[in-house]
N, C-alpha and C. Protein backbone atom coordinates (compact mmCIF):
# COMPACT_ATOMS: atom_id res chain seq x y z
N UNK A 1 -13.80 -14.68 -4.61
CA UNK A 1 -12.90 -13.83 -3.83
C UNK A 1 -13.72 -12.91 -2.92
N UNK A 2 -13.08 -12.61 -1.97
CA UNK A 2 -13.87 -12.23 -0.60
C UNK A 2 -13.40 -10.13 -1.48
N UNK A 3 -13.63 -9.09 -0.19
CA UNK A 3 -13.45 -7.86 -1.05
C UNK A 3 -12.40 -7.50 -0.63
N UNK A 4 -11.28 -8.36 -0.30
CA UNK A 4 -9.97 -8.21 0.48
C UNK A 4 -8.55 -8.77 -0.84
N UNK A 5 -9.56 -9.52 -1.88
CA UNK A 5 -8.61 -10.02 -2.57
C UNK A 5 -9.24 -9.61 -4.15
N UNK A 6 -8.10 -9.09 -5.04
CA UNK A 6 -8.74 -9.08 -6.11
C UNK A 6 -7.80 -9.94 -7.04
N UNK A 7 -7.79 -9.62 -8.12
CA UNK A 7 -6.80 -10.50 -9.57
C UNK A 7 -7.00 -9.03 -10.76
N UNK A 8 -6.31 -8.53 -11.09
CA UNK A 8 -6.03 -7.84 -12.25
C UNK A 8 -5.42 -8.59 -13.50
N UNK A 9 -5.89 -8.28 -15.08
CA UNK A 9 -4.98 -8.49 -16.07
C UNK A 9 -4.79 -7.54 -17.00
N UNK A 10 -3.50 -7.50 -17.66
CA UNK A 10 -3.58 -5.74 -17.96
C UNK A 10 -3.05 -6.59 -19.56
N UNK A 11 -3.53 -6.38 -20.36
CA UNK A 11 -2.88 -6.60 -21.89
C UNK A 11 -2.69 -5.79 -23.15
N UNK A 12 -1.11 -5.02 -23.04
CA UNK A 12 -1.19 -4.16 -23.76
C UNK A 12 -0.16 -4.97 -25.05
N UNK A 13 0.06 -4.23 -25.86
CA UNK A 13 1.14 -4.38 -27.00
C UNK A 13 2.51 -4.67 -26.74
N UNK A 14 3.23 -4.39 -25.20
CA UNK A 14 4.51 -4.34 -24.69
C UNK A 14 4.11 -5.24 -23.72
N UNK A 15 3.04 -5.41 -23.09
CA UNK A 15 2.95 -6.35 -22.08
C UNK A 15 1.79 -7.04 -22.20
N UNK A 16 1.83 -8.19 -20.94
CA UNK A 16 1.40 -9.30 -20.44
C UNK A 16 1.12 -9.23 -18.97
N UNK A 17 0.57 -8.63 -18.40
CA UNK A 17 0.80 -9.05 -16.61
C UNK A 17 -0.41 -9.17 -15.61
N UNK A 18 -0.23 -10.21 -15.10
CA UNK A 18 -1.47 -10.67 -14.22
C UNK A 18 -1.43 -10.35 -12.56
N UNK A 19 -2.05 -9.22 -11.75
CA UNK A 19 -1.29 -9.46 -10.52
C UNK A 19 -2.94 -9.92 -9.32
N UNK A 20 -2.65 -10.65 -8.60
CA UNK A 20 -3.62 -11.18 -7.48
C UNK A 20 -3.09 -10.81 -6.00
N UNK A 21 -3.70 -10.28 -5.23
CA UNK A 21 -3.31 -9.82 -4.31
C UNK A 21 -4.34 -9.94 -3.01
N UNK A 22 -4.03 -10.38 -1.56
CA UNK A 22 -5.17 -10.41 -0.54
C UNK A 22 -4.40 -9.35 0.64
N UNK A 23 -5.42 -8.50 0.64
CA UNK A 23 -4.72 -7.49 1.78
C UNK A 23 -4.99 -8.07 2.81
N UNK A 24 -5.26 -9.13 3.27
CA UNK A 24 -5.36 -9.75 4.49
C UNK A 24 -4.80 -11.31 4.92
N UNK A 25 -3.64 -10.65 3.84
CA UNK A 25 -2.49 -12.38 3.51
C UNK A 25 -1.35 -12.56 4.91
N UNK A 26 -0.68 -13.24 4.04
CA UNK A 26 0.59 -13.35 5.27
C UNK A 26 1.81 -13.24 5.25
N UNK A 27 2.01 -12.86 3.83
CA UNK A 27 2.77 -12.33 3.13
C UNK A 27 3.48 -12.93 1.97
N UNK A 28 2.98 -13.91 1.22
CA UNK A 28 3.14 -14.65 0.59
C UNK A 28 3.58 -14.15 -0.64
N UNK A 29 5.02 -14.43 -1.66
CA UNK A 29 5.07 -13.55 -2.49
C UNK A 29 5.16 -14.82 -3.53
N UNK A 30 4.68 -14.61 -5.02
CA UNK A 30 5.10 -15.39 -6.03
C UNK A 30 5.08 -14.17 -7.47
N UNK A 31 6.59 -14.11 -7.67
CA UNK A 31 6.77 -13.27 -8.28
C UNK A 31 7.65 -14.16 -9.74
N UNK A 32 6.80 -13.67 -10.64
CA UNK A 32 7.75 -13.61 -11.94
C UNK A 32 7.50 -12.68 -12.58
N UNK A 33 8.07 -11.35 -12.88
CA UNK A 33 8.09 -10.51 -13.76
C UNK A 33 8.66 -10.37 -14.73
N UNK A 34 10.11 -11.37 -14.47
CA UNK A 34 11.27 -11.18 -15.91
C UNK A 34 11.90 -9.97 -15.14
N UNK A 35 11.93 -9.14 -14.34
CA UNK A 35 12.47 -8.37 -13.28
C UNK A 35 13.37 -8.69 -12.47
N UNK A 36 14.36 -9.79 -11.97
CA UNK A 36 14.98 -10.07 -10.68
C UNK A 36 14.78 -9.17 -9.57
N UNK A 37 15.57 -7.62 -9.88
CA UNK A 37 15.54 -6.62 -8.77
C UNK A 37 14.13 -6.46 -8.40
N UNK A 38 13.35 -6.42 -9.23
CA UNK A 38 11.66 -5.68 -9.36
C UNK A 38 11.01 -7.22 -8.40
N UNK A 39 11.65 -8.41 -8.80
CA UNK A 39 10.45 -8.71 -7.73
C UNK A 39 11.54 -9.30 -6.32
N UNK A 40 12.61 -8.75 -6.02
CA UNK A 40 13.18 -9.16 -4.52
C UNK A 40 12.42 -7.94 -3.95
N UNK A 41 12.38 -6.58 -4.61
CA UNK A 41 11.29 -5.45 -4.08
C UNK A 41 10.01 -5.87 -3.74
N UNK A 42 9.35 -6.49 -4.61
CA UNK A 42 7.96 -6.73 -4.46
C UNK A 42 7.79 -7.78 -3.19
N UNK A 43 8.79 -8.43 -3.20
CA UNK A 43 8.60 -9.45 -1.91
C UNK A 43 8.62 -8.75 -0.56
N UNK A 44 9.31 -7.49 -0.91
CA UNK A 44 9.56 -6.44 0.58
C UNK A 44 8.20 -6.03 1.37
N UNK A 45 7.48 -5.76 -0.12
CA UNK A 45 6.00 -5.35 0.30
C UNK A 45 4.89 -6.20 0.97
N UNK A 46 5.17 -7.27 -0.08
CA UNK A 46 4.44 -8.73 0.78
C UNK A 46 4.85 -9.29 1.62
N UNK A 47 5.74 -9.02 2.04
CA UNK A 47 6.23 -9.49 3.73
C UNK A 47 6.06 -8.90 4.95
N UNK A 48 6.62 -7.28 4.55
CA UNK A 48 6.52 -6.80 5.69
C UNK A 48 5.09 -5.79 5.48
N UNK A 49 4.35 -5.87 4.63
CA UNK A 49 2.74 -5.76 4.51
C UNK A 49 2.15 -6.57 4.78
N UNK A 50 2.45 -8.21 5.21
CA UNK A 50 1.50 -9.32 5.08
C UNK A 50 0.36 -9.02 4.51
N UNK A 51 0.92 -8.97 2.99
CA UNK A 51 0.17 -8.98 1.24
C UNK A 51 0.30 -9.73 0.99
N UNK A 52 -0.23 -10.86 0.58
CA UNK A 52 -0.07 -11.84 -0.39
C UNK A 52 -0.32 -11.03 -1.84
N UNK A 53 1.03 -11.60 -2.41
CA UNK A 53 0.76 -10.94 -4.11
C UNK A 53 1.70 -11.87 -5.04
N UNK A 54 1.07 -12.15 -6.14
CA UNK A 54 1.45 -12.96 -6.97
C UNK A 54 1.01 -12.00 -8.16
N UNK A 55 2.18 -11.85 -8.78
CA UNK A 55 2.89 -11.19 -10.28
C UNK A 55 3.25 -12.11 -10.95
N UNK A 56 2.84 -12.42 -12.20
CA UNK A 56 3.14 -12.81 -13.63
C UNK A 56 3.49 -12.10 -14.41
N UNK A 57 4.30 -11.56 -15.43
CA UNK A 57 4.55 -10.54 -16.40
C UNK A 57 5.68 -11.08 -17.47
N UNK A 58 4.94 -10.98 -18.56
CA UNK A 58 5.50 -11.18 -20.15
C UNK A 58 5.75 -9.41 -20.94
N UNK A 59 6.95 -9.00 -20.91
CA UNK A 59 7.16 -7.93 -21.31
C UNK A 59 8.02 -7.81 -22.38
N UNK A 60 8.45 -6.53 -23.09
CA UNK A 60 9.59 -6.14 -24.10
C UNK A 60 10.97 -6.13 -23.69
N UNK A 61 11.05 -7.18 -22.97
CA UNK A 61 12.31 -7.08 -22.07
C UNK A 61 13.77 -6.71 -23.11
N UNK A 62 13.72 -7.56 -23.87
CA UNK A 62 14.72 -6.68 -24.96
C UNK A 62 14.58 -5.71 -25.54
N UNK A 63 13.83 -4.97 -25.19
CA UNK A 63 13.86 -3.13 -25.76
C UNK A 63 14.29 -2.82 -24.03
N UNK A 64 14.08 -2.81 -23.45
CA UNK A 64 14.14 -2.44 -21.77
C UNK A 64 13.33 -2.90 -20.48
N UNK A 65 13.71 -2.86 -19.39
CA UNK A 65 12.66 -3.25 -18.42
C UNK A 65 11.33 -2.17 -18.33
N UNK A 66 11.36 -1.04 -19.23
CA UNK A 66 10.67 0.38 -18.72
C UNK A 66 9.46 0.01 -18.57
N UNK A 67 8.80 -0.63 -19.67
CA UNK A 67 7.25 -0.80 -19.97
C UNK A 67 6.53 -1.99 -18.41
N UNK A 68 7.56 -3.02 -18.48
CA UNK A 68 7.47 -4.28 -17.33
C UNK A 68 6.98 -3.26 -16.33
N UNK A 69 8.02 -2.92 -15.48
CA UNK A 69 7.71 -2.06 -14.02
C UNK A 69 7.26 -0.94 -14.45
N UNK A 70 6.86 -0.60 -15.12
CA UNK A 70 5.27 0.62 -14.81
C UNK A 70 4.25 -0.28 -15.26
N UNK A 71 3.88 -1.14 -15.96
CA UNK A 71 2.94 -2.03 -16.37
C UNK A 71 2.79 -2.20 -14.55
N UNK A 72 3.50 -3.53 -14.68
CA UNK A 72 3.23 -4.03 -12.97
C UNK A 72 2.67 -3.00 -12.12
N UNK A 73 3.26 -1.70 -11.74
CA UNK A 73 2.98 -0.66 -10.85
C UNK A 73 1.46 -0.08 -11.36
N UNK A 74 1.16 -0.11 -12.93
CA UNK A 74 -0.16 0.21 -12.97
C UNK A 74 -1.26 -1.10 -12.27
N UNK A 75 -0.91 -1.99 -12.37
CA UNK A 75 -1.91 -3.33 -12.27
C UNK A 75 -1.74 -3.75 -10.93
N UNK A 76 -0.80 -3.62 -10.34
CA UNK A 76 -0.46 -3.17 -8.56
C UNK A 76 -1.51 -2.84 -7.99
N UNK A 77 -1.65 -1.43 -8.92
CA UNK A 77 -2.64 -0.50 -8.04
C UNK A 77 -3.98 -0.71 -7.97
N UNK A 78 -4.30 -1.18 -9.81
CA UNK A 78 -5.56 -1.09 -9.97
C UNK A 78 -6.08 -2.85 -8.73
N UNK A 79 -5.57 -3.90 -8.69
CA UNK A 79 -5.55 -4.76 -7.42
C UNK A 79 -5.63 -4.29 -6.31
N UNK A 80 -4.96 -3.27 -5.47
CA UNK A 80 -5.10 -2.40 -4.89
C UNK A 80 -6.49 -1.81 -4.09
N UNK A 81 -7.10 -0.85 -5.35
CA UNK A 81 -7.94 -0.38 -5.41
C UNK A 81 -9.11 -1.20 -5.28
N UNK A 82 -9.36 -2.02 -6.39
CA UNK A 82 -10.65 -3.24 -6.25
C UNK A 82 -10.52 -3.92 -4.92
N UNK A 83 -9.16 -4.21 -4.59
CA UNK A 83 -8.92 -5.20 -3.22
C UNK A 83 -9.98 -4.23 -1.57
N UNK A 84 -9.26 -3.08 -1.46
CA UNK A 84 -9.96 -2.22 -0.63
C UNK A 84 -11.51 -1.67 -0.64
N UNK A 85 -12.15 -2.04 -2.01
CA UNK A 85 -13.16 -1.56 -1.73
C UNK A 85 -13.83 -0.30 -1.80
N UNK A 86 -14.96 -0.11 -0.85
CA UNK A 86 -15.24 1.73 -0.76
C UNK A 86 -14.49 2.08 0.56
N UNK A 87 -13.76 1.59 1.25
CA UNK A 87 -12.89 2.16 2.12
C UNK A 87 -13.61 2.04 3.59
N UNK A 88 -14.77 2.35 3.57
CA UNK A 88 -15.38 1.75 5.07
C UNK A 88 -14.35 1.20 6.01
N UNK A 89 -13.95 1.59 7.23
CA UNK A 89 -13.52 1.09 8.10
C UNK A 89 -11.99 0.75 8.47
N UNK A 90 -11.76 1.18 7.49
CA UNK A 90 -9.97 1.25 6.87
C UNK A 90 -9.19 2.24 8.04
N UNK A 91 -8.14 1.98 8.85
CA UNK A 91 -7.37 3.05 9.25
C UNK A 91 -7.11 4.46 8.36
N UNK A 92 -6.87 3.98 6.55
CA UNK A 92 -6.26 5.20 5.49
C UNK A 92 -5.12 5.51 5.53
N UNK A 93 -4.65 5.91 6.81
CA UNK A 93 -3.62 6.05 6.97
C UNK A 93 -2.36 5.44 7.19
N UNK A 94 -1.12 5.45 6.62
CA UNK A 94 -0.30 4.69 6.90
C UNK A 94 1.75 5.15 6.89
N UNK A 95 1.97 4.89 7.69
CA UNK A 95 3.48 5.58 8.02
C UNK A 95 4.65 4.92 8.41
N UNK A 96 5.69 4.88 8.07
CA UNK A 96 6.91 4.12 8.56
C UNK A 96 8.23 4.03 7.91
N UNK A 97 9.06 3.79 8.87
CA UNK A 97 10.43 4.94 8.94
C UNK A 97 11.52 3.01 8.82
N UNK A 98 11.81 2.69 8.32
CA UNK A 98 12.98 1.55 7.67
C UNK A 98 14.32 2.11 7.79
N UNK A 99 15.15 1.18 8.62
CA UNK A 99 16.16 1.46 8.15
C UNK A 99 17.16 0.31 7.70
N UNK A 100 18.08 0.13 7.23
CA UNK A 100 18.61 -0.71 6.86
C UNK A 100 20.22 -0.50 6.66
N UNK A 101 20.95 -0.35 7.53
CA UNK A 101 22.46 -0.26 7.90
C UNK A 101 22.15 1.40 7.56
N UNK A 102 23.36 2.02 6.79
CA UNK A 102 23.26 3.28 7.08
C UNK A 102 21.73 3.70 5.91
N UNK A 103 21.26 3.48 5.37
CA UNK A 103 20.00 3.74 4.85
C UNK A 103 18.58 3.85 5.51
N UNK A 104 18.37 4.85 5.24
CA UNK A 104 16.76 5.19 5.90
C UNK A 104 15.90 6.16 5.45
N UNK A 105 14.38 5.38 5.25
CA UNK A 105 13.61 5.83 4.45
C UNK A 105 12.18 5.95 4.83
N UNK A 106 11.51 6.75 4.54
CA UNK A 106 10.22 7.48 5.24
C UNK A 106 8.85 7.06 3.74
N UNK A 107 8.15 6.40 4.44
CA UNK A 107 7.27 6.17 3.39
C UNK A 107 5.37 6.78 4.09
N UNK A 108 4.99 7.26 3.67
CA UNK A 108 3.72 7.80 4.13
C UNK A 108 2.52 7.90 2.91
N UNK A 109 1.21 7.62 3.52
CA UNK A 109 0.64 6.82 2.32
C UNK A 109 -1.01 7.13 3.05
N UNK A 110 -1.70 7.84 1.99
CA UNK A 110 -3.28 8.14 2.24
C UNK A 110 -4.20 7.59 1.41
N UNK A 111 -5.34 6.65 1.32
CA UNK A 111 -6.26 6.46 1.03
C UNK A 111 -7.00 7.76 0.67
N UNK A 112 -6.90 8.30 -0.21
CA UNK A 112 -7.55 9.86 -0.20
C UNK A 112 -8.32 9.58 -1.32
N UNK A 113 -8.12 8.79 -2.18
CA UNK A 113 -8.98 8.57 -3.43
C UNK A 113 -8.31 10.09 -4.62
N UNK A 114 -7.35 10.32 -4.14
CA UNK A 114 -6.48 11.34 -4.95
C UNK A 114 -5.14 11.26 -5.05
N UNK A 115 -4.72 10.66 -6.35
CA UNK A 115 -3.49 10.27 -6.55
C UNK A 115 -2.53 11.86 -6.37
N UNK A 116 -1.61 11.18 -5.90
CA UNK A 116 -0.20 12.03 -5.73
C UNK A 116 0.62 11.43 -5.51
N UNK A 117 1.60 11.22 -6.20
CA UNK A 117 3.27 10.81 -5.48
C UNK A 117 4.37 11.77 -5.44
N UNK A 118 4.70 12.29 -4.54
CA UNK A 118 6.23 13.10 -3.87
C UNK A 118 7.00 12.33 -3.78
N UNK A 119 8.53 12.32 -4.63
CA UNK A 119 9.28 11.23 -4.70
C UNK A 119 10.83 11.95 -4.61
N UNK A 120 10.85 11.53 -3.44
CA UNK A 120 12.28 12.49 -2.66
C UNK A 120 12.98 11.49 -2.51
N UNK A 121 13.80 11.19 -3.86
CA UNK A 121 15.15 9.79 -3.60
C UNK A 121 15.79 10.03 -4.53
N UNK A 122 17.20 10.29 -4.27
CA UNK A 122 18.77 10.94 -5.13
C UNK A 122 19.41 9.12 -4.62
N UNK A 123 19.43 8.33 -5.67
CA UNK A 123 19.85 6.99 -5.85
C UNK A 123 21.53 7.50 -5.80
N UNK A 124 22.53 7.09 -5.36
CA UNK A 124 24.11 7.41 -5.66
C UNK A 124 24.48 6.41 -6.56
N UNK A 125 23.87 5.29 -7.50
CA UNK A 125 23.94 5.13 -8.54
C UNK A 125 23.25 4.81 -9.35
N UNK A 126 23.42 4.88 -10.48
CA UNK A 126 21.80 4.92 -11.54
C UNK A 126 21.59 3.42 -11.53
N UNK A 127 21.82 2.11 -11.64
CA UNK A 127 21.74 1.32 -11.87
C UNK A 127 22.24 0.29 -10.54
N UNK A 128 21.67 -0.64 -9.97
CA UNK A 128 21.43 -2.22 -9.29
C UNK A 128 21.90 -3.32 -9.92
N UNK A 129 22.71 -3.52 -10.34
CA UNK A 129 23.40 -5.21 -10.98
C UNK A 129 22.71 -4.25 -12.46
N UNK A 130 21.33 -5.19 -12.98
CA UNK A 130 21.23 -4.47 -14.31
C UNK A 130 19.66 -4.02 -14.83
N UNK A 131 19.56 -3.29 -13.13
CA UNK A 131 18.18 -2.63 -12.78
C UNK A 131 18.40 -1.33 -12.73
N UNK A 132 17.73 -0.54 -13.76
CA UNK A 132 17.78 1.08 -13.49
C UNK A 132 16.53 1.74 -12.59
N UNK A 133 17.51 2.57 -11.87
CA UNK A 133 16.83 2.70 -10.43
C UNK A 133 15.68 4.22 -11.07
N UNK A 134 15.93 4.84 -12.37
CA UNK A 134 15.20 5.14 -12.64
C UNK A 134 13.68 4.82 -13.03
N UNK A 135 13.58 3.67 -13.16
CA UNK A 135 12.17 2.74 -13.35
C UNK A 135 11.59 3.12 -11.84
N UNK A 136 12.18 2.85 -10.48
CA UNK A 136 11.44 3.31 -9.87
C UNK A 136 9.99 4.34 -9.21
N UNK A 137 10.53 4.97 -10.36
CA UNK A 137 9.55 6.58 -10.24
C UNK A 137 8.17 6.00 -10.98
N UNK A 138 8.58 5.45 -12.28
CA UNK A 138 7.61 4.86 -12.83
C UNK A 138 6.97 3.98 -12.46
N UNK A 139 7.23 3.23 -11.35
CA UNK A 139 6.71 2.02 -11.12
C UNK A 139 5.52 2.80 -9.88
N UNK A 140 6.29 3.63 -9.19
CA UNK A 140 5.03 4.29 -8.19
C UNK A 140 4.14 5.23 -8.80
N UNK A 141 4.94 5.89 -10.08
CA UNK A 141 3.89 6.95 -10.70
C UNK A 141 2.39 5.90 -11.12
N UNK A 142 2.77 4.53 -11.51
CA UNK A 142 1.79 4.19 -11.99
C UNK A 142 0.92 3.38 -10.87
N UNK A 143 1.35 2.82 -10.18
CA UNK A 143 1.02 2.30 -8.56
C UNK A 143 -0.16 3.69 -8.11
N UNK A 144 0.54 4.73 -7.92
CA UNK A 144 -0.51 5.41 -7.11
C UNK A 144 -1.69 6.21 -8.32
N UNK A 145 -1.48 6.00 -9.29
CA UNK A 145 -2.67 6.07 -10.17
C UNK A 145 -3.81 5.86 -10.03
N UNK A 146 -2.96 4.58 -10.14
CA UNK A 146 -4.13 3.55 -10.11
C UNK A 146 -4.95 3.20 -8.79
N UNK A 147 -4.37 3.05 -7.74
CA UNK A 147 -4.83 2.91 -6.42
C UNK A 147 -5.69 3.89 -5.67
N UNK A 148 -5.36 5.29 -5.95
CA UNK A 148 -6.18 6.29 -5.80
C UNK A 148 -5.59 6.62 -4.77
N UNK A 149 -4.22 7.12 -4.56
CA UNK A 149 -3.73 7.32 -3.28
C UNK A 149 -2.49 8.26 -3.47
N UNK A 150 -2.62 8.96 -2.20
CA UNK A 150 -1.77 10.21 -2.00
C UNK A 150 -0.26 8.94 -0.77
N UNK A 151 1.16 9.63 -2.15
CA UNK A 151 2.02 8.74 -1.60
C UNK A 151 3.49 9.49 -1.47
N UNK A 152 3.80 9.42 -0.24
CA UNK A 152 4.92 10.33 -0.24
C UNK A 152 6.12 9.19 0.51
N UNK A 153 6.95 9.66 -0.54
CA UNK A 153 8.28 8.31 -0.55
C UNK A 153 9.73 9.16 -0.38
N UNK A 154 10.63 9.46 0.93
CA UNK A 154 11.64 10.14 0.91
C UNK A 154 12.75 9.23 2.05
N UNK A 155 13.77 9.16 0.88
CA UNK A 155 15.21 9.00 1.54
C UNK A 155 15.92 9.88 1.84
N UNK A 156 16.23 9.19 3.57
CA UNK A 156 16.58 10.50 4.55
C UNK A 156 18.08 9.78 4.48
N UNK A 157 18.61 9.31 4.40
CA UNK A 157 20.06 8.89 4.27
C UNK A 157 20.13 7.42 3.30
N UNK A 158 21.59 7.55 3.27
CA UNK A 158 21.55 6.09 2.15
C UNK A 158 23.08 6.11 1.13
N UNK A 159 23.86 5.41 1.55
CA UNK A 159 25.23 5.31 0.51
C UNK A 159 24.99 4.35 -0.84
N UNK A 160 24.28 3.67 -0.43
CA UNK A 160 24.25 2.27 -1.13
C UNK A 160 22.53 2.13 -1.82
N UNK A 161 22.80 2.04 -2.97
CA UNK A 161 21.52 2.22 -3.54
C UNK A 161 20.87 0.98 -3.70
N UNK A 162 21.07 -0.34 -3.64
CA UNK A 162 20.33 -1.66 -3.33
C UNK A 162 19.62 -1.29 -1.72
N UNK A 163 20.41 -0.71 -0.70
CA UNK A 163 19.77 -0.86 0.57
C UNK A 163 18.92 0.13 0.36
N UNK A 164 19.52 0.90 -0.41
CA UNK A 164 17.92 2.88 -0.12
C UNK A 164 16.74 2.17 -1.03
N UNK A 165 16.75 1.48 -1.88
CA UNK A 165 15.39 0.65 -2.74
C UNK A 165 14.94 -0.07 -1.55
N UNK A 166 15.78 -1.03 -0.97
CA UNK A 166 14.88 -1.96 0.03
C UNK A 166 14.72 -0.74 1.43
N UNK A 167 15.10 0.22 1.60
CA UNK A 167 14.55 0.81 2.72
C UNK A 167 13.04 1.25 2.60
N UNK A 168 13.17 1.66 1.06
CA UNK A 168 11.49 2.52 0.45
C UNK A 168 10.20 1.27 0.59
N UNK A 169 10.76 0.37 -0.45
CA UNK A 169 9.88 -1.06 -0.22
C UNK A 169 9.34 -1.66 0.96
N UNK A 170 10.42 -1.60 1.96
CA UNK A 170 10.10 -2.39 3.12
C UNK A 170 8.61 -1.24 4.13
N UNK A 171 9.42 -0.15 3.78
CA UNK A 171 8.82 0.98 4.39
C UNK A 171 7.21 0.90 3.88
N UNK A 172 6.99 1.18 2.20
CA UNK A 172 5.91 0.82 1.63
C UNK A 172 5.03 -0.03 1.96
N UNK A 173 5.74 -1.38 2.49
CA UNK A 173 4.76 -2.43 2.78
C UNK A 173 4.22 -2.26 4.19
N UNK A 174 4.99 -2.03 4.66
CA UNK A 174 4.90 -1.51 6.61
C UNK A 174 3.58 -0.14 6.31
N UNK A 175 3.56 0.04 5.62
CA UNK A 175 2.68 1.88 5.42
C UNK A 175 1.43 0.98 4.67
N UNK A 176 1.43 0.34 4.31
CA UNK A 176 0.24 -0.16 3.47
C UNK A 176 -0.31 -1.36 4.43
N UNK A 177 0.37 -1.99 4.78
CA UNK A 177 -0.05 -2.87 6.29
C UNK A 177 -1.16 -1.85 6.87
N UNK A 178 -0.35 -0.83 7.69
CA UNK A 178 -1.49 0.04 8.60
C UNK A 178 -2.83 0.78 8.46
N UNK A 179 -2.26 1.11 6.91
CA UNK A 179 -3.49 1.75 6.53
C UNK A 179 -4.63 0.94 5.55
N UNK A 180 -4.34 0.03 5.26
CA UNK A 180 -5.77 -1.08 5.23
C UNK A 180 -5.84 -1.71 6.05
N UNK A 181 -5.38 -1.66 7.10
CA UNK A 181 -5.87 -2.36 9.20
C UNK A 181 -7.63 -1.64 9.03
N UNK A 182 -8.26 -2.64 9.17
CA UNK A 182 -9.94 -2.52 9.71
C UNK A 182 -9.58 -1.78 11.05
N UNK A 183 -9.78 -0.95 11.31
CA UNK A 183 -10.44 -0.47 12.62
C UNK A 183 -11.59 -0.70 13.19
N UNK A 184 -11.65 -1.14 13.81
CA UNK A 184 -12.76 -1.40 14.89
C UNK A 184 -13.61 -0.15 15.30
N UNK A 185 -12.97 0.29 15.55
CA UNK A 185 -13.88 1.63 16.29
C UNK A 185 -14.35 2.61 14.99
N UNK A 186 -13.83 1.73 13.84
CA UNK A 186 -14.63 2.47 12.54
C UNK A 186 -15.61 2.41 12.28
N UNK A 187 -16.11 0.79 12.50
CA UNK A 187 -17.21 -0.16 12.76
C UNK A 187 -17.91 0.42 11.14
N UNK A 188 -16.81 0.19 10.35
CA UNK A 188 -17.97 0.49 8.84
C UNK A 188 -18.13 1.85 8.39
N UNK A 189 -17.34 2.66 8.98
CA UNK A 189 -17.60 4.25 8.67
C UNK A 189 -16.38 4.59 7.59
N UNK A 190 -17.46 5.78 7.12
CA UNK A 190 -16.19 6.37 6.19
C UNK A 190 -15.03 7.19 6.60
N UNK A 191 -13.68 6.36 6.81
CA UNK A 191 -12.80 7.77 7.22
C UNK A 191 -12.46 9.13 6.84
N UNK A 192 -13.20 9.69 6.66
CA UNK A 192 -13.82 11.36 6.33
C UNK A 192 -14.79 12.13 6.14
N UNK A 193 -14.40 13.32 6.54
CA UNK A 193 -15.69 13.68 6.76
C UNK A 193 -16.92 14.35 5.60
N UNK A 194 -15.76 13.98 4.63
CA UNK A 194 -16.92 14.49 3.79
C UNK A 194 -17.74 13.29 3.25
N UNK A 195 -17.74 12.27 3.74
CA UNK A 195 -18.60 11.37 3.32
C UNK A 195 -18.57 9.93 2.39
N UNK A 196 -17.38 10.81 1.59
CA UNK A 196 -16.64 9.74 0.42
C UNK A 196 -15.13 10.07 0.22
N UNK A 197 -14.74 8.53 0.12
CA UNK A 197 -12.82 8.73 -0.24
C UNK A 197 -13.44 8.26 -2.35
């Protein structure tokens, strides 16, 4: 594997999950999590990120989905992280505004090598067919852990809580697209000035 693509496997007591990912894909998604909702999301990212990412996951699905999507979101990241490298030449930065009928959502996203997630989303119902939209939080709390990244996720309108999930996702992948874009005029530099992300 080139330093654009990594493979994670995470094996705990509740889980099973393998994720492979090339930040310089085309958006290729192969998802089995045992998730339905969790991976029509994940496909949001690999599409409109042109990510290739392929998820496997064996979880406690009959105790709940909880452990699955934060598992995944930890092993996301840590792929993520190995995939990017020491950051050399990276835009870092990344931003974008989704909308999707009356839903619209602001996703903004730093390579800072300092996790943070700000998570500004009032779902108008707790649950997606028979996906709790509370897993969400968990799935990025553990995503930006692991990835080493400052991530700020806010729904600015939204009736319908299937479209405000795919507004964040789509947004996510569009924000993660830009900010692992090689810059050219980086030509190999560290984007900051103190020397190290």
């Amino acid at each position: 594997m080139n330093a654009r693509e990594a493979q994670i496997e995470r094996n705990t007591l509740e889980t099973q999950v393998t994720v492979s990912i090339n930040l310089d894909g085309t958006g290729v998604a192969k998802l089995a999590s045992g998730v339905p909702f969790l991976d029509h999301m994940l496909e949001q990212i690999a599409r409109h990120g042109l990510i290739d990412i392929s998820v496997e996951a064996h979880g406690d699905l009959h105790i709940d989905a909880h452990h699955t999507v934060e598992d995944i979101g930890i092993t996301l990241g840590q792929a993520v992280a190995k995939a990017i490298g020491d950051k050399k030449g990276i835009t870092r930065y990344g931003h974008a505004y989704v909308p999707l009928d009356e839903a619209l959502s602001r996703v903004v996203i730093d390579f800072s090598g300092r996790p943070g997630l700000f998570y500004e989303v009032a779902f108008p119902k707790g649950m997606v067919g028979s996906f709790d939209v509370d897993l969400f939080r968990e799935f990025f709390q553990g995503f930006v852990n692991h990835a080493q990244i400052s991530l700020h996720i806010d729904n600015l309108k939204g009736a319908n809580s299937h479209h405000i999930a795919e507004t964040i996702f789509k947004a996510l992948g569009r924000a993660l697209r830009m900010a692992v874009t090689v810059d050219s005029r980086m030509a190999g530099m560290m984007p900051s000035t103190k020397g190290v992300l």
